[in-house]
Protein backbone atom coordinates (compact mmCIF):
# COMPACT_ATOMS: atom_id res chain seq x y z
CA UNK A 1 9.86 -10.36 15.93
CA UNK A 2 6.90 -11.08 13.31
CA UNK A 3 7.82 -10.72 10.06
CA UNK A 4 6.56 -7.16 8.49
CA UNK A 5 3.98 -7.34 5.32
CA UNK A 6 5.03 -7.46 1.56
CA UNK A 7 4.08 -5.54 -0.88
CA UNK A 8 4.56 -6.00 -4.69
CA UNK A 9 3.95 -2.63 -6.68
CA UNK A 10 3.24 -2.94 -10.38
CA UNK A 11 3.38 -0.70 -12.86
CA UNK A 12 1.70 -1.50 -16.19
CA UNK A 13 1.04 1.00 -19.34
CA UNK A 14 -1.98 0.42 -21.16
CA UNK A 15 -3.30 1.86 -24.48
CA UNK A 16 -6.71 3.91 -23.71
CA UNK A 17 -8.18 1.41 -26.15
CA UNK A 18 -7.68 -1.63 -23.21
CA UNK A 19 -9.02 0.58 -20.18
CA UNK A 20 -12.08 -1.34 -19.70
CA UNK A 21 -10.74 -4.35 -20.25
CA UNK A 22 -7.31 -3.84 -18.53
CA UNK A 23 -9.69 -2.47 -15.40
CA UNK A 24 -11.94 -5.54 -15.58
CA UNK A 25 -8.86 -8.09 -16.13
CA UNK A 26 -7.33 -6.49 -13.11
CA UNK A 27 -10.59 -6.77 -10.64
CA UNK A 28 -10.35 -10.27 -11.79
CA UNK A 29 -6.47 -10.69 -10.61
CA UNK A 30 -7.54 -8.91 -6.74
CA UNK A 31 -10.59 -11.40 -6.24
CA UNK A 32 -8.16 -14.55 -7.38
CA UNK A 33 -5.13 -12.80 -4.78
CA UNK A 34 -7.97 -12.54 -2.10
CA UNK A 35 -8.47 -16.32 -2.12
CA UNK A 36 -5.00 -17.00 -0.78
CA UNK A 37 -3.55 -16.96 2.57
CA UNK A 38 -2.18 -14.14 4.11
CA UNK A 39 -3.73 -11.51 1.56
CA UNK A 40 -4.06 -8.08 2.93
CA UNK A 41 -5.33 -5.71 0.00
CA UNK A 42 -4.85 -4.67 -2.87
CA UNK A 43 -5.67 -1.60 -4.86
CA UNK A 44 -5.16 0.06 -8.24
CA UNK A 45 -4.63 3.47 -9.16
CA UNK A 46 -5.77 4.89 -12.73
CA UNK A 47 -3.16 7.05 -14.60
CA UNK A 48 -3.20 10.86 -14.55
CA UNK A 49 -4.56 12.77 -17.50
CA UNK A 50 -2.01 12.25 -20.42
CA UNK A 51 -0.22 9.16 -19.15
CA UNK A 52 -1.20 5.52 -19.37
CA UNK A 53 0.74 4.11 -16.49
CA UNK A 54 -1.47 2.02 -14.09
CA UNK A 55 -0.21 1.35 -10.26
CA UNK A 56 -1.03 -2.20 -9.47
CA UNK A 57 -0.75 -2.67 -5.27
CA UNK A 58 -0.84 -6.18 -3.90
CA UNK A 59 0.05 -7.17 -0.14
CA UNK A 60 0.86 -9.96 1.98
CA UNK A 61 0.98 -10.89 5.10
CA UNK A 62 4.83 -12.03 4.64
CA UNK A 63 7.24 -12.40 2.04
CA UNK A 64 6.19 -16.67 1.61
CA UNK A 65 2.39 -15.55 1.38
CA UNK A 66 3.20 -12.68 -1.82
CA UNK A 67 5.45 -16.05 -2.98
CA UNK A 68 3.03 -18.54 -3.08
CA UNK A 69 0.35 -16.75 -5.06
CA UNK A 70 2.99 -15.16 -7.49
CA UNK A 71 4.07 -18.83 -8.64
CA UNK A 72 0.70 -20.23 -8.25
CA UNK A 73 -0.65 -21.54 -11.30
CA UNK A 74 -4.07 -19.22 -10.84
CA UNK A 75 -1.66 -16.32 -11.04
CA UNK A 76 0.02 -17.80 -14.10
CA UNK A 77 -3.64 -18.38 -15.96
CA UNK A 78 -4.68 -14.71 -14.71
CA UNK A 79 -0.97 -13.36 -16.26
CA UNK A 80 -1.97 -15.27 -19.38
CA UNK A 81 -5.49 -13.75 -20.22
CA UNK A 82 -4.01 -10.17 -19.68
CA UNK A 83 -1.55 -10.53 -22.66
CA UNK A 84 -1.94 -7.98 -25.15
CA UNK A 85 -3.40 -5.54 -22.78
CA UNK A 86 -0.62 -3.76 -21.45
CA UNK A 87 3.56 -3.15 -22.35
CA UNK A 88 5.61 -5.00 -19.88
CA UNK A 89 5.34 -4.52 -16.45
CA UNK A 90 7.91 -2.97 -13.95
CA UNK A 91 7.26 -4.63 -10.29
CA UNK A 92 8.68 -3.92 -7.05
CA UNK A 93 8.54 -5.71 -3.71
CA UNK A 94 8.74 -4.14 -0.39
CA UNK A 95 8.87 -4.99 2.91
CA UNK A 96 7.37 -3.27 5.73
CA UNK A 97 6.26 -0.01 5.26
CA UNK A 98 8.86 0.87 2.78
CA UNK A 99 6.91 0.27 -0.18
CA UNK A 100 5.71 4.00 0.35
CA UNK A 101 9.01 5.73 -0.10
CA UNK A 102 11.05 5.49 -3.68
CA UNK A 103 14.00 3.01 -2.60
CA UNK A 104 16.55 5.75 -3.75
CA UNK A 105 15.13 8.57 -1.81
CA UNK A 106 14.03 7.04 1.02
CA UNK A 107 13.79 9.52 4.06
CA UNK A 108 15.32 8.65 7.34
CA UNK A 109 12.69 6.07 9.48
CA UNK A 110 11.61 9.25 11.43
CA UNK A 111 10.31 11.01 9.00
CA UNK A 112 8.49 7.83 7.48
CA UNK A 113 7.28 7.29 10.87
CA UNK A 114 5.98 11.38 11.18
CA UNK A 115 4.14 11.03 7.94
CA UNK A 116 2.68 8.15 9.05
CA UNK A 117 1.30 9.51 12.35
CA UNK A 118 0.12 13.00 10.49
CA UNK A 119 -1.91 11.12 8.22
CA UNK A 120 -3.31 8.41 10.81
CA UNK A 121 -4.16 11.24 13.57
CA UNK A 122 -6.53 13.16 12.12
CA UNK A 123 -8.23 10.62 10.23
CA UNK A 124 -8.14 8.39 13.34
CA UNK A 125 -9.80 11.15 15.33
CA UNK A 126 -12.15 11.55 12.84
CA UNK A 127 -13.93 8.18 12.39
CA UNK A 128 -13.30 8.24 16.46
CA UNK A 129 -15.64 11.61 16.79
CA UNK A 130 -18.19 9.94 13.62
CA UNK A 131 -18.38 6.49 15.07
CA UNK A 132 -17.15 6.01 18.56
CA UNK A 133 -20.22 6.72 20.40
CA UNK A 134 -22.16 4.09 18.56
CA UNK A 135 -19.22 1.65 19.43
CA UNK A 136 -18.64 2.51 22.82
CA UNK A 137 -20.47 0.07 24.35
CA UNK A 138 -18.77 -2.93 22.25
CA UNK A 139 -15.95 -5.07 23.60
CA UNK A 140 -12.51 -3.39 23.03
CA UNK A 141 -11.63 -5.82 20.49
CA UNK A 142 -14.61 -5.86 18.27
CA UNK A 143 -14.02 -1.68 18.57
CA UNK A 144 -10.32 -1.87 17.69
CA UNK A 145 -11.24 -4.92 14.88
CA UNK A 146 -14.23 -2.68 13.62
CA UNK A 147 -11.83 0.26 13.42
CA UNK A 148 -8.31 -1.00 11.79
CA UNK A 149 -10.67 -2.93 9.33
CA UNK A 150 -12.23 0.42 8.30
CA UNK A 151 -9.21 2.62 8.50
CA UNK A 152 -6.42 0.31 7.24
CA UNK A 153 -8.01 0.73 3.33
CA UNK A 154 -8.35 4.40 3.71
CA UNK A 155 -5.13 4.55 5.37
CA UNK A 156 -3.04 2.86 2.66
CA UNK A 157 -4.79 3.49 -0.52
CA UNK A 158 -5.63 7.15 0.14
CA UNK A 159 -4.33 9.21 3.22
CA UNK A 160 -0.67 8.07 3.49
CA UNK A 161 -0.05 8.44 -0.29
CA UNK A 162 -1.75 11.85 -0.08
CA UNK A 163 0.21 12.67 2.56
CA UNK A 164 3.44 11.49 1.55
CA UNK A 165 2.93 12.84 -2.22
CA UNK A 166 1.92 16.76 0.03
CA UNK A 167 5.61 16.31 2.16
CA UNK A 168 7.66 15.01 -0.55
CA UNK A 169 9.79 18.06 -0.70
CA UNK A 170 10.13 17.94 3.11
CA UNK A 171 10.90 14.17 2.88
CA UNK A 172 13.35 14.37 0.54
CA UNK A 173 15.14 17.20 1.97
CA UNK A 174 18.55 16.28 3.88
CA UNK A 175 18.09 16.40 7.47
CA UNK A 176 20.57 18.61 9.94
CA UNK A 177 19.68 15.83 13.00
CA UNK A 178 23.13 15.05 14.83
CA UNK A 179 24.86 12.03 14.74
CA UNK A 180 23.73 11.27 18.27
CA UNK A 181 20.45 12.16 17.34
CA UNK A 182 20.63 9.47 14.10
CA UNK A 183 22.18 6.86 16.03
CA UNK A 184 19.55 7.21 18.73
CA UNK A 185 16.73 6.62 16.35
CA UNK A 186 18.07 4.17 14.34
CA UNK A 187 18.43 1.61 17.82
CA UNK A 188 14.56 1.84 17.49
């Protein structure tokens, strides 16, 4: 079984004076991570009005890929030149497609796997009703290539957090599913 992606979270505060140059410095550390194997994505998202937390997303193909450019000495330069623009940061790595559920609150894996599927559907559907007739006539795996390359972005930097951030209370909320039921689902 293939090992599942990494992903290191980062949260950083930054003083509204640094914005531009906290944004710019951070551009700078996503072209450096795309250089190395097994890089995936990564993404940031801006603070909402009145806080100055920025959430820093890098991921990796495996756990060895997220190590080697974390002690790589490009990293270390990168880390350097950002001094002074932001408090300490608070990371967190996770495997798989955990890194989209707090590790304390984490839902059972059906309901991760629910929230997953209502947010890929739709959107799936969609770019399948926009684009699929002018990619019909392409080999399957140039469509499928074509399509995971445009809907994996999307996917993990907007829908699913949308998603999961609209069915939070429904995540969170304990689940009456029987023992059989559990044990069932967890085999798989």
């Amino acid at each position: 079984m293939p090992t599942p992606p990494m992903t290191l979270l980062v949260a950083r505060r930054v003083e509204p004076a640094h914005y531009t140059a906290f944004i710019e410095w951070m551009h700078e550390g996503e072209r450096l991570a795309a250089d190395f194997p097994g890089y995936l994505g990564s993404g940031m998202l801006a603070p909402p009005p009145g806080d100055n937390e920025f959430q820093m997303i890098f991921r990796f193909s495996d756990p060895d890929s997220l190590a080697a450019w974390e002690h790589s000495a490009s990293r270390q330069a990168w880390l350097q030149r950002g001094q002074g623009l932001f408090d300490r940061p608070h990371e967190h790595r996770a495997l798989g497609l955990d890194g989209w559920f707090n590790e304390a609150t984490r839902p059972p894996r059906w309901k991760q796997s629910l929230v997953i599927w209502l947010a890929f559907f739709p959107v799936s559907l969609l770019f399948n009703l926009l684009f699929g007739g002018y990619l019909a006539d392409w080999p399957m795996p140039a469509r499928v290539l074509v399509t995971t390359l445009a809907l994996t972005p999307l996917m993990t930097y907007l829908v699913i957090p949308q998603v999961t951030r609209l069915l939070a209370p429904w995540l969170q909320r304990p689940t009456r599913t029987s023992a059989r039921l559990r044990a069932l689902l967890a085999r798989h």
